[in-house]
PDB file of N, CA and C in Angstrom:
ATOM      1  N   UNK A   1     -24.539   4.228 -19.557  1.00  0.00           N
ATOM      2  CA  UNK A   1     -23.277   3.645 -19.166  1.00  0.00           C
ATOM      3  C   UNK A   1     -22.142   4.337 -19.915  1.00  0.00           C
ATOM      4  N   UNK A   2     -20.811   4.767 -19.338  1.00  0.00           N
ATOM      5  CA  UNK A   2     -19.809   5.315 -19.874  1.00  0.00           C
ATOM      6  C   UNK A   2     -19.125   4.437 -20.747  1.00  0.00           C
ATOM      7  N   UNK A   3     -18.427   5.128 -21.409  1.00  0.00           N
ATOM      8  CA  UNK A   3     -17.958   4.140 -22.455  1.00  0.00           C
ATOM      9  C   UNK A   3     -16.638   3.830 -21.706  1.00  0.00           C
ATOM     10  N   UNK A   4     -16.144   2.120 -21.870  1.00  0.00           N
ATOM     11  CA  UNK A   4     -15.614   1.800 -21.583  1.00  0.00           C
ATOM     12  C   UNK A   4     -14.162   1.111 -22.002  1.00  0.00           C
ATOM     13  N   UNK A   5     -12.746   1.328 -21.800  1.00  0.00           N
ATOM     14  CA  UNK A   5     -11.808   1.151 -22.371  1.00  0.00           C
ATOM     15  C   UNK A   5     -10.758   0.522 -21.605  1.00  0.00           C
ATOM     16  N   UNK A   6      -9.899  -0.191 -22.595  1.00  0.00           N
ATOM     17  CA  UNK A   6      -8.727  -1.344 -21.743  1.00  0.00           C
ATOM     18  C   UNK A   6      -7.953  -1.321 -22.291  1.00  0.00           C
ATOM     19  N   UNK A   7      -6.420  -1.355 -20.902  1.00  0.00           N
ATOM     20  CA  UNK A   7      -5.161  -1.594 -21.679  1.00  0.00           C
ATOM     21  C   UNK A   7      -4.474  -2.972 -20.813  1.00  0.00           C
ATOM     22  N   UNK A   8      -3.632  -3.097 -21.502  1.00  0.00           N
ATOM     23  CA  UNK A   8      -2.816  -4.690 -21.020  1.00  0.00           C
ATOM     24  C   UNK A   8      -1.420  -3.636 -20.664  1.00  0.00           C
ATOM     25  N   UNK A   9      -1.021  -3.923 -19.674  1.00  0.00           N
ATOM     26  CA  UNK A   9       0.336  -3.096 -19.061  1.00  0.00           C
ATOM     27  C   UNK A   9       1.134  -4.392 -18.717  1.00  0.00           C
ATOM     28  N   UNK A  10       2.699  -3.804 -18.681  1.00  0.00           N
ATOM     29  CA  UNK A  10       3.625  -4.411 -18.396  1.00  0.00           C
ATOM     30  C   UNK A  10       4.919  -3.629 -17.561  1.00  0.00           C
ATOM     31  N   UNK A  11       5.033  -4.168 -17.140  1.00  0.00           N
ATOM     32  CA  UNK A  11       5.961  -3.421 -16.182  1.00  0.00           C
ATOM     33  C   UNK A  11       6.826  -4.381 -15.362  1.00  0.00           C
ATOM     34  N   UNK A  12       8.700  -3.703 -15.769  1.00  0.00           N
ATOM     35  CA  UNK A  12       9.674  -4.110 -15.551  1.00  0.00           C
ATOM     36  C   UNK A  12      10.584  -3.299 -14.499  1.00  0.00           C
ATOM     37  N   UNK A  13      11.404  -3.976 -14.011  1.00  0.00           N
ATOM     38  CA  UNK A  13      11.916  -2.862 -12.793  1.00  0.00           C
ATOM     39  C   UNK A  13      12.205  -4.144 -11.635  1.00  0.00           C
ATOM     40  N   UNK A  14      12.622  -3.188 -10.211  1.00  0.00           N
ATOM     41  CA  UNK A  14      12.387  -4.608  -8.995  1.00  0.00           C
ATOM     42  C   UNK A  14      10.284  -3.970  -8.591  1.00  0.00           C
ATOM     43  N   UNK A  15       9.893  -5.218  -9.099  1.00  0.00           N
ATOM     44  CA  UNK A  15       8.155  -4.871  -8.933  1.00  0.00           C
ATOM     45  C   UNK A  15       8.051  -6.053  -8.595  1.00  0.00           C
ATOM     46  N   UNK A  16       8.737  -7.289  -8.343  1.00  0.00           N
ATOM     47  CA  UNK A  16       7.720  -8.368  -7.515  1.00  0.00           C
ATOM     48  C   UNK A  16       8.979  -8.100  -6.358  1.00  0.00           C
ATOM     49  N   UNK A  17       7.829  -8.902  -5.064  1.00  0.00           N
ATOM     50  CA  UNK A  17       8.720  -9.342  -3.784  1.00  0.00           C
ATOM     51  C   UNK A  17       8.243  -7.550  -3.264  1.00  0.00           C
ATOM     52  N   UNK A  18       8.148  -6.440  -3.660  1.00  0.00           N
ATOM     53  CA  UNK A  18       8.059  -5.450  -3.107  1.00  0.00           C
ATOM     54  C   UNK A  18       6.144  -5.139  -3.199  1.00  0.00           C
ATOM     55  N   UNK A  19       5.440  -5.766  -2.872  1.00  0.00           N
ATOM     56  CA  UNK A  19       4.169  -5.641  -3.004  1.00  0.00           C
ATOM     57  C   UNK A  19       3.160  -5.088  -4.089  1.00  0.00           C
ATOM     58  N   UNK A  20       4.123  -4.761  -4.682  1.00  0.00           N
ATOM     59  CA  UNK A  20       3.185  -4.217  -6.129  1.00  0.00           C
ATOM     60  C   UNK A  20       2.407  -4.574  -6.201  1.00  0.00           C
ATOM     61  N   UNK A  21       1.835  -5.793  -6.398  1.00  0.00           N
ATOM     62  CA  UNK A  21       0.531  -6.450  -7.706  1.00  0.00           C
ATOM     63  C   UNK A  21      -0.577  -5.549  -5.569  1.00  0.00           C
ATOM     64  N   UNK A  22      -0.373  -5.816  -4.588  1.00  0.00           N
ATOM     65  CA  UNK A  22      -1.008  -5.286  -3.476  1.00  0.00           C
ATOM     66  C   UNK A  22      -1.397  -3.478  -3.544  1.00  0.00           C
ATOM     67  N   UNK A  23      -0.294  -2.693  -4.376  1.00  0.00           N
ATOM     68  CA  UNK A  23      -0.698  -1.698  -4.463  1.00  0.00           C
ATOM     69  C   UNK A  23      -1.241  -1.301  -5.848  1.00  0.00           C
ATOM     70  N   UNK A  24      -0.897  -2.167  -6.513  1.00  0.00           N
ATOM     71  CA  UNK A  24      -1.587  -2.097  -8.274  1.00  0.00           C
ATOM     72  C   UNK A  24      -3.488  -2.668  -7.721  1.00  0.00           C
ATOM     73  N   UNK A  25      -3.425  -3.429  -6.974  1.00  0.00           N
ATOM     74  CA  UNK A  25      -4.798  -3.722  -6.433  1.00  0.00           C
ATOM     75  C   UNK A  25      -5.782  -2.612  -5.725  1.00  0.00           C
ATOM     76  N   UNK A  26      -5.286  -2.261  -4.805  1.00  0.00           N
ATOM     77  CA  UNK A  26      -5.580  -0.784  -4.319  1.00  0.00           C
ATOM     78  C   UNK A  26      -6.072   0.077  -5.514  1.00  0.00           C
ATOM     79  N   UNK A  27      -4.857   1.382  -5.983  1.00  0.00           N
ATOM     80  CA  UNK A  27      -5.341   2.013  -6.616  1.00  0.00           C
ATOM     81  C   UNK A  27      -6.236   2.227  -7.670  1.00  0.00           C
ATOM     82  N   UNK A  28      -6.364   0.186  -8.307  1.00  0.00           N
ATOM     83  CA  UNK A  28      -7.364   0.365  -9.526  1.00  0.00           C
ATOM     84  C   UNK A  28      -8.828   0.299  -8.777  1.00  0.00           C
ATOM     85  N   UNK A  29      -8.773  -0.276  -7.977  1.00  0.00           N
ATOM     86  CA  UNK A  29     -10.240   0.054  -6.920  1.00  0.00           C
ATOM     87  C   UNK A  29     -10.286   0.962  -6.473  1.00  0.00           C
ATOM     88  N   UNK A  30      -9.716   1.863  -6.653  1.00  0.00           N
ATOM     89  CA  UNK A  30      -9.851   3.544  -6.002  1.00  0.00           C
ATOM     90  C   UNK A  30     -10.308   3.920  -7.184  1.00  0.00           C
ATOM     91  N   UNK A  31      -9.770   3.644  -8.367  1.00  0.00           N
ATOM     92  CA  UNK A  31     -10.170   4.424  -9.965  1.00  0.00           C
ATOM     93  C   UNK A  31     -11.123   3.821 -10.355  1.00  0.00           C
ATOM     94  N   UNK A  32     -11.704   3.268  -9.930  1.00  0.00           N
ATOM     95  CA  UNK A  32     -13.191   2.792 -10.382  1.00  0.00           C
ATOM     96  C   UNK A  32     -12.427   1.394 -11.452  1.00  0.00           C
ATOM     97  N   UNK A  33     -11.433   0.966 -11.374  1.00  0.00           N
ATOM     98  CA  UNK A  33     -11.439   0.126 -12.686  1.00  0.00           C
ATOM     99  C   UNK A  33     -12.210  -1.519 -12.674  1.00  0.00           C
ATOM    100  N   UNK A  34     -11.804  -2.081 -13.464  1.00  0.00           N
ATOM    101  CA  UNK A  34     -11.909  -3.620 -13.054  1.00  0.00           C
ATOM    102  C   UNK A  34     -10.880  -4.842 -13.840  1.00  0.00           C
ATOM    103  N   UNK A  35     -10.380  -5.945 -13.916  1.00  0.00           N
ATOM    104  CA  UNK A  35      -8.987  -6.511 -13.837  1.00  0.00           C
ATOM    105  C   UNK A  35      -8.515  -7.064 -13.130  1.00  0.00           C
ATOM    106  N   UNK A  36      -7.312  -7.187 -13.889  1.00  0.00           N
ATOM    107  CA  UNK A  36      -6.241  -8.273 -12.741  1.00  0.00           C
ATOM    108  C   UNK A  36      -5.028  -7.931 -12.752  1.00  0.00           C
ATOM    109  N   UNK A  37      -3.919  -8.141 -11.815  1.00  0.00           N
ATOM    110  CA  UNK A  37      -2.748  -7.731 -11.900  1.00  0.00           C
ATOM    111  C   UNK A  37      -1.984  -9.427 -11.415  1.00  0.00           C
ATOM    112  N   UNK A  38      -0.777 -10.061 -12.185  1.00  0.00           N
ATOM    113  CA  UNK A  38      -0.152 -10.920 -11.660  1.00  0.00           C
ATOM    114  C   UNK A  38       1.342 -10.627 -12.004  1.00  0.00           C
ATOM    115  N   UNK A  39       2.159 -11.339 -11.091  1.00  0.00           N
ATOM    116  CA  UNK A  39       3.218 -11.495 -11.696  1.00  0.00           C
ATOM    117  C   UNK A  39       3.970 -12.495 -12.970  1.00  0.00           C
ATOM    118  N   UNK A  40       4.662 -12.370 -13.524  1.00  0.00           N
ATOM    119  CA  UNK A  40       5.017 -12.820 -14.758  1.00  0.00           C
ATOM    120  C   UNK A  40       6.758 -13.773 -14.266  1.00  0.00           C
ATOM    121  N   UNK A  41       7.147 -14.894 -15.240  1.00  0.00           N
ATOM    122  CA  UNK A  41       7.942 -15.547 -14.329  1.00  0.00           C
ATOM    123  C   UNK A  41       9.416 -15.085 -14.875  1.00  0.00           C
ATOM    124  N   UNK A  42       9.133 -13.929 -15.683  1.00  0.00           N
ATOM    125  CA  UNK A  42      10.557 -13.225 -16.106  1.00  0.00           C
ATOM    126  C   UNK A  42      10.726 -12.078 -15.283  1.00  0.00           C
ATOM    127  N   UNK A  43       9.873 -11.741 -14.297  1.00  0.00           N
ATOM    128  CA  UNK A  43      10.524 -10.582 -13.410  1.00  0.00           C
ATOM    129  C   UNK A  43       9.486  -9.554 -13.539  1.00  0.00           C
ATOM    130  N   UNK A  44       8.285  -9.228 -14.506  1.00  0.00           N
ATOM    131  CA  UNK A  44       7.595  -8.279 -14.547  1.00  0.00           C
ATOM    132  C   UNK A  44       6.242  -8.695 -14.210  1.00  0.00           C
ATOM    133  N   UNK A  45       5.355  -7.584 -14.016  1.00  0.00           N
ATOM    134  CA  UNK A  45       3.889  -7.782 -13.603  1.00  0.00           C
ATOM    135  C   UNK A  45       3.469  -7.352 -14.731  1.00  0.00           C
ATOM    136  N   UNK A  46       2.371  -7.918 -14.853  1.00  0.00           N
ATOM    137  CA  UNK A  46       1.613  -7.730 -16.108  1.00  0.00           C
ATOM    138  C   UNK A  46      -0.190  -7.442 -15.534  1.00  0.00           C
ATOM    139  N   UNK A  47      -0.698  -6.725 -16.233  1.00  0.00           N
ATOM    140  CA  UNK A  47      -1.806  -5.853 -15.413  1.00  0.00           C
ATOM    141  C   UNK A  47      -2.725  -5.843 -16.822  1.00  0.00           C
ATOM    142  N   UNK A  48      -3.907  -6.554 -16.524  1.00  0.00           N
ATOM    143  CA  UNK A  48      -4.976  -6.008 -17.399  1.00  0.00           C
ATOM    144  C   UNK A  48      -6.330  -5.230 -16.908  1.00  0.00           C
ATOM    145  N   UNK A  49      -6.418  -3.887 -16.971  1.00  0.00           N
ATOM    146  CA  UNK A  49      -7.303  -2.674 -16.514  1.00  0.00           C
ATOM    147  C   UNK A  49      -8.432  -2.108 -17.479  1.00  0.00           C
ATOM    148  N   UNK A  50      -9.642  -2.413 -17.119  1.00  0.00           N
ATOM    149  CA  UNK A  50     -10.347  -1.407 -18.136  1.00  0.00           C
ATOM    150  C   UNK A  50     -11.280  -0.760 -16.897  1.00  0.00           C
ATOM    151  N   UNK A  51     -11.956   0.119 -17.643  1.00  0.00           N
ATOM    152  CA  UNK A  51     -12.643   0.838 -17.463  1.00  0.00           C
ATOM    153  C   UNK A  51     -12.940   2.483 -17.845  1.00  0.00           C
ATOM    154  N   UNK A  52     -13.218   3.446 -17.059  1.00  0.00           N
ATOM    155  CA  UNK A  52     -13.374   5.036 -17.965  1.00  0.00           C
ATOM    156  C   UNK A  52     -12.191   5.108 -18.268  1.00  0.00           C
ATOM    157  N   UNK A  53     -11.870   5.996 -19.598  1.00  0.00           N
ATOM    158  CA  UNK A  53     -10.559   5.724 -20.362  1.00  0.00           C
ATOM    159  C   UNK A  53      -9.561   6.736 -18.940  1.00  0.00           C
ATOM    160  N   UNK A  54     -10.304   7.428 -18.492  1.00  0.00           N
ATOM    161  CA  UNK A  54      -9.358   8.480 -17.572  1.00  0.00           C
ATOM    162  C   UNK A  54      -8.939   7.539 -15.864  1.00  0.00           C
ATOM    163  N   UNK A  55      -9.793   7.080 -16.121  1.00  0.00           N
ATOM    164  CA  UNK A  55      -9.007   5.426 -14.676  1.00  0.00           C
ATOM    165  C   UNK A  55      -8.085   5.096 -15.235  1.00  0.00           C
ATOM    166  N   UNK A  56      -7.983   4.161 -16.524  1.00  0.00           N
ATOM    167  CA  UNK A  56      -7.099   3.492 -16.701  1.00  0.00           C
ATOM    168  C   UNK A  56      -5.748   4.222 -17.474  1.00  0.00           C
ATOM    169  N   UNK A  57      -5.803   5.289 -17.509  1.00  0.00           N
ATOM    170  CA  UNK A  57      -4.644   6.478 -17.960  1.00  0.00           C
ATOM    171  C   UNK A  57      -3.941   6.793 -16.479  1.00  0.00           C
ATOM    172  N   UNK A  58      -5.002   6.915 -15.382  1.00  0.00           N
ATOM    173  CA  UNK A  58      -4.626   7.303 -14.104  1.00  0.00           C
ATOM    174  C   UNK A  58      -3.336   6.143 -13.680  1.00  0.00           C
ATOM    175  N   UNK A  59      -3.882   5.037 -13.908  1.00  0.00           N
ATOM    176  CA  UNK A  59      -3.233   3.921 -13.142  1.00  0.00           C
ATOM    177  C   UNK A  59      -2.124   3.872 -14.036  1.00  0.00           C
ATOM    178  N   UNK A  60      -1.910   4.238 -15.217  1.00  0.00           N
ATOM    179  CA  UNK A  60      -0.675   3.912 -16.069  1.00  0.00           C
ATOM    180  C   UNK A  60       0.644   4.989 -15.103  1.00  0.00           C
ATOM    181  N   UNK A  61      -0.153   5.835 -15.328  1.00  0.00           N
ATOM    182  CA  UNK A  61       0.981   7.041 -14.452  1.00  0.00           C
ATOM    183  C   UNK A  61       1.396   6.511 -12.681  1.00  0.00           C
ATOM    184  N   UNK A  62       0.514   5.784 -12.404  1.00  0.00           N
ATOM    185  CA  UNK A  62       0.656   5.410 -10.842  1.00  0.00           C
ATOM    186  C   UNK A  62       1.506   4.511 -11.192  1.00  0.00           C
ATOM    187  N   UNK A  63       1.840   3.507 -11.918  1.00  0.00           N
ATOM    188  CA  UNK A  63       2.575   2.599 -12.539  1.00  0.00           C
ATOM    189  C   UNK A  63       4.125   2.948 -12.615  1.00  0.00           C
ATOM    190  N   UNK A  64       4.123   3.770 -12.962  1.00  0.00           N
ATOM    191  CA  UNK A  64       5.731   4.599 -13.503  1.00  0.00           C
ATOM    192  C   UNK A  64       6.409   5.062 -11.980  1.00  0.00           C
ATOM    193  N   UNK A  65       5.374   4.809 -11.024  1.00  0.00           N
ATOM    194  CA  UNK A  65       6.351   5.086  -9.675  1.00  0.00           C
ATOM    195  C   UNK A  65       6.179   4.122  -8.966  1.00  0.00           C
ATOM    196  N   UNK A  66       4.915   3.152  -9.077  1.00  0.00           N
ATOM    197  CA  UNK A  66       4.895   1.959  -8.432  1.00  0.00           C
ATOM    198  C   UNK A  66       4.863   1.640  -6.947  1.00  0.00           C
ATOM    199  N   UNK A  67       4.599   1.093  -5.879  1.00  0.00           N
ATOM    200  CA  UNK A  67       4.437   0.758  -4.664  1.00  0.00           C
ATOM    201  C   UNK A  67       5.906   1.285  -4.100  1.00  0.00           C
ATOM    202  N   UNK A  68       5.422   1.509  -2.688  1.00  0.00           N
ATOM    203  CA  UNK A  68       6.758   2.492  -2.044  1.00  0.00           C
ATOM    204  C   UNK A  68       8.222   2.193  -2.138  1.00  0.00           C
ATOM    205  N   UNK A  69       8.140   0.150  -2.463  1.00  0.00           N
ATOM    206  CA  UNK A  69       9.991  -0.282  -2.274  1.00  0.00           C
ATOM    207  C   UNK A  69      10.136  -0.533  -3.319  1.00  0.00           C
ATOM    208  N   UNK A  70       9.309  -0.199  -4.786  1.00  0.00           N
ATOM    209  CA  UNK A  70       9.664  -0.624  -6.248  1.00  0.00           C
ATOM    210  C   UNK A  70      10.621   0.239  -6.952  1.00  0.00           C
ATOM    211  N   UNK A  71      10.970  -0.263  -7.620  1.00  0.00           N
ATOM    212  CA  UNK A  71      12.194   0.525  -8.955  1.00  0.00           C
ATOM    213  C   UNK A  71      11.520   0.092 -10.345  1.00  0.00           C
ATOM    214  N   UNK A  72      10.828   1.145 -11.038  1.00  0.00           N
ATOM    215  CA  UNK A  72      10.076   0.838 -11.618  1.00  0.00           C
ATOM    216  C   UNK A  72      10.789   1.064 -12.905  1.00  0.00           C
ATOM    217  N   UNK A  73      11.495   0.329 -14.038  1.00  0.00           N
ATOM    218  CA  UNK A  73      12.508   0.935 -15.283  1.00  0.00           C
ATOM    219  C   UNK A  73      11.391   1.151 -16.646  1.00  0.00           C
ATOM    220  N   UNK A  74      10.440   0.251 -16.502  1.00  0.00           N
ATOM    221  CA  UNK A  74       9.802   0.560 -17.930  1.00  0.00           C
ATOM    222  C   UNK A  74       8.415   0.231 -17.249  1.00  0.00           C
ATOM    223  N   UNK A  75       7.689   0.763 -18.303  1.00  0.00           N
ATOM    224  CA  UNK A  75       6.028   0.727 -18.519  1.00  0.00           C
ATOM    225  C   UNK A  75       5.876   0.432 -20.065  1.00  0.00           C
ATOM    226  N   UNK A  76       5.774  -0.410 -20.370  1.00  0.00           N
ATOM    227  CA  UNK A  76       4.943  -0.776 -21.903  1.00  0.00           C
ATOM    228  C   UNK A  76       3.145  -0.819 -21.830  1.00  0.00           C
ATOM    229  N   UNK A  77       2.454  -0.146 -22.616  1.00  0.00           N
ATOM    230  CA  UNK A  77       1.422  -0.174 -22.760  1.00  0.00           C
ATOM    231  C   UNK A  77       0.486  -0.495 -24.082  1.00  0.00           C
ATOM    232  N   UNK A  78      -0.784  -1.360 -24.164  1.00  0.00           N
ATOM    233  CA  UNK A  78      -0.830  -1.739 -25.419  1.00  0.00           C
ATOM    234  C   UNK A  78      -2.934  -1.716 -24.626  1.00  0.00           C
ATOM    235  N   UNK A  79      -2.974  -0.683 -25.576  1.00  0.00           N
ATOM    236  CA  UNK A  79      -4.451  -0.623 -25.727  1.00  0.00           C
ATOM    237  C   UNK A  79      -4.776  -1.619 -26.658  1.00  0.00           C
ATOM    238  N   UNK A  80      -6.316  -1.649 -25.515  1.00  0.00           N
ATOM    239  CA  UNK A  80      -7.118  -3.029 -26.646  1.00  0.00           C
ATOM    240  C   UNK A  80      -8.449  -2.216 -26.893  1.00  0.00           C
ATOM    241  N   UNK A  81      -8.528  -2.414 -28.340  1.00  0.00           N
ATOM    242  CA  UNK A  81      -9.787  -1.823 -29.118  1.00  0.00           C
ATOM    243  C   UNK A  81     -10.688  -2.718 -29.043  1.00  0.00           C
ATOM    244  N   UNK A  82     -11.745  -1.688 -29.396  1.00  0.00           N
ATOM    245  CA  UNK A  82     -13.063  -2.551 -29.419  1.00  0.00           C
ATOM    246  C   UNK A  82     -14.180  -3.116 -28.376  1.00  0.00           C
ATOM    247  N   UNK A  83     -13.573  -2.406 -26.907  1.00  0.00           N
ATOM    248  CA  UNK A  83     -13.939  -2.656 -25.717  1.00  0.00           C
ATOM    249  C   UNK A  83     -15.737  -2.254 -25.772  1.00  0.00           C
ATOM    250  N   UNK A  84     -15.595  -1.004 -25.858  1.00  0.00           N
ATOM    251  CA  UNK A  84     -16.718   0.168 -26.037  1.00  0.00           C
ATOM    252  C   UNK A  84     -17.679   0.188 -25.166  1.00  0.00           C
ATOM    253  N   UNK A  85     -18.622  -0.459 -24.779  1.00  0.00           N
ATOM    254  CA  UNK A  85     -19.619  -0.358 -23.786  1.00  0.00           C
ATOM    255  C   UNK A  85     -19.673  -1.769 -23.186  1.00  0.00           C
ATOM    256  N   UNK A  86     -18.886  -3.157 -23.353  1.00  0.00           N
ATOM    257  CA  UNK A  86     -18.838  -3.873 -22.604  1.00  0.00           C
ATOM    258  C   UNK A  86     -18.354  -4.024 -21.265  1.00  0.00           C
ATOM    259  N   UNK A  87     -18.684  -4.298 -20.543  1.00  0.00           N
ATOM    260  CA  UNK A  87     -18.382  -5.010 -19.321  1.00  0.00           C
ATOM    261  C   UNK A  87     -18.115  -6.692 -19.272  1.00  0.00           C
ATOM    262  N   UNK A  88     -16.566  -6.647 -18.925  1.00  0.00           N
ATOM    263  CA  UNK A  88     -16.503  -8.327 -18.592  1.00  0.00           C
ATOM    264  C   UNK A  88     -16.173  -8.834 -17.442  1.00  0.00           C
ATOM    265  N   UNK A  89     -16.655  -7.510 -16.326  1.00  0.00           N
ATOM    266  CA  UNK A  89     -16.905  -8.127 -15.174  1.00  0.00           C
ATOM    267  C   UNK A  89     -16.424  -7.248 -14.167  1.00  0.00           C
ATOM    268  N   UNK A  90     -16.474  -7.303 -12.380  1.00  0.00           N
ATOM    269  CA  UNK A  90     -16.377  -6.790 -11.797  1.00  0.00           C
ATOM    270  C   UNK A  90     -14.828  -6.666 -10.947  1.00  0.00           C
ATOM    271  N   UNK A  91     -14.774  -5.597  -9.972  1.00  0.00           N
ATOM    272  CA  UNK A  91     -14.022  -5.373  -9.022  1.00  0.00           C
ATOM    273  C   UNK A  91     -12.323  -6.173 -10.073  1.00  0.00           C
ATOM    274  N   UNK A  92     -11.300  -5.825  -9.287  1.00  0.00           N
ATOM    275  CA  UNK A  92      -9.957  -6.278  -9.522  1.00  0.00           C
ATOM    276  C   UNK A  92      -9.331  -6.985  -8.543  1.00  0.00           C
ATOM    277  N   UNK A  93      -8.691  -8.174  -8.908  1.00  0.00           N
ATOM    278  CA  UNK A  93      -7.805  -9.061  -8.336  1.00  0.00           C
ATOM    279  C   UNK A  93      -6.734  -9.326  -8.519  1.00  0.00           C
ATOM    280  N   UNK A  94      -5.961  -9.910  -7.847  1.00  0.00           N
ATOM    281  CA  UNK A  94      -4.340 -10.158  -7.730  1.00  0.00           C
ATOM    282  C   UNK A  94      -4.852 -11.905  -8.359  1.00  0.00           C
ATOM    283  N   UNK A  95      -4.115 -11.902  -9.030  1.00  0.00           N
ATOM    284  CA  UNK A  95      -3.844 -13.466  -9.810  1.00  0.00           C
ATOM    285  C   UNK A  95      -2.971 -13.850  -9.377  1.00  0.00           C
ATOM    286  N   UNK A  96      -2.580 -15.499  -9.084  1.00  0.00           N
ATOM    287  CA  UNK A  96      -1.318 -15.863  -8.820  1.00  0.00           C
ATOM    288  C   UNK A  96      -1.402 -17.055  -9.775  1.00  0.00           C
TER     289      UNK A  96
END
């Protein structure tokens, strides 16, 4: 099993109402990841992604341009240690 790694993302900008957390869903199932993406009630989505450290690097950069009608102003990112070969579970969902 590959070793496995997670970050908690945040992201500010216009990202709700323009489908984001729908295309943040997409691409982390294209990158093999697993997670959740919801919106937050101050205006940002907040995204927790793990998996191969090069998925969840992928999706940070997909982040910074965001779904086709977003204005994406910041990306904060905060790796979580200690992941390493766990799995806490499958596929990614939209939280509400």
């Amino acid at each position: 099993m590959a070793a496995v790694t997670k970050a908690r993302i945040l992201v500010s900008g216009r990202v709700q109402g323009v489908a984001f957390r729908a295309y943040t869903e997409r691409e982390a199932r294209r990158l093999g990841l697993y997670g959740w993406v919801r919106n937050l009630g101050d205006g940002r989505v907040e995204i927790s992604a793990a998996g191969p450290r090069d998925g969840v690097e992928g999706l940070i950069t997909w982040c910074q341009g965001g779904s086709p009608f977003a204005a994406v102003k910041d990306v904060q990112v905060r790796w979580i240690d200690g992941v390493g070969e766990e799995v806490e579970g499958t596929g990614f969902e939209i939280r509400y």
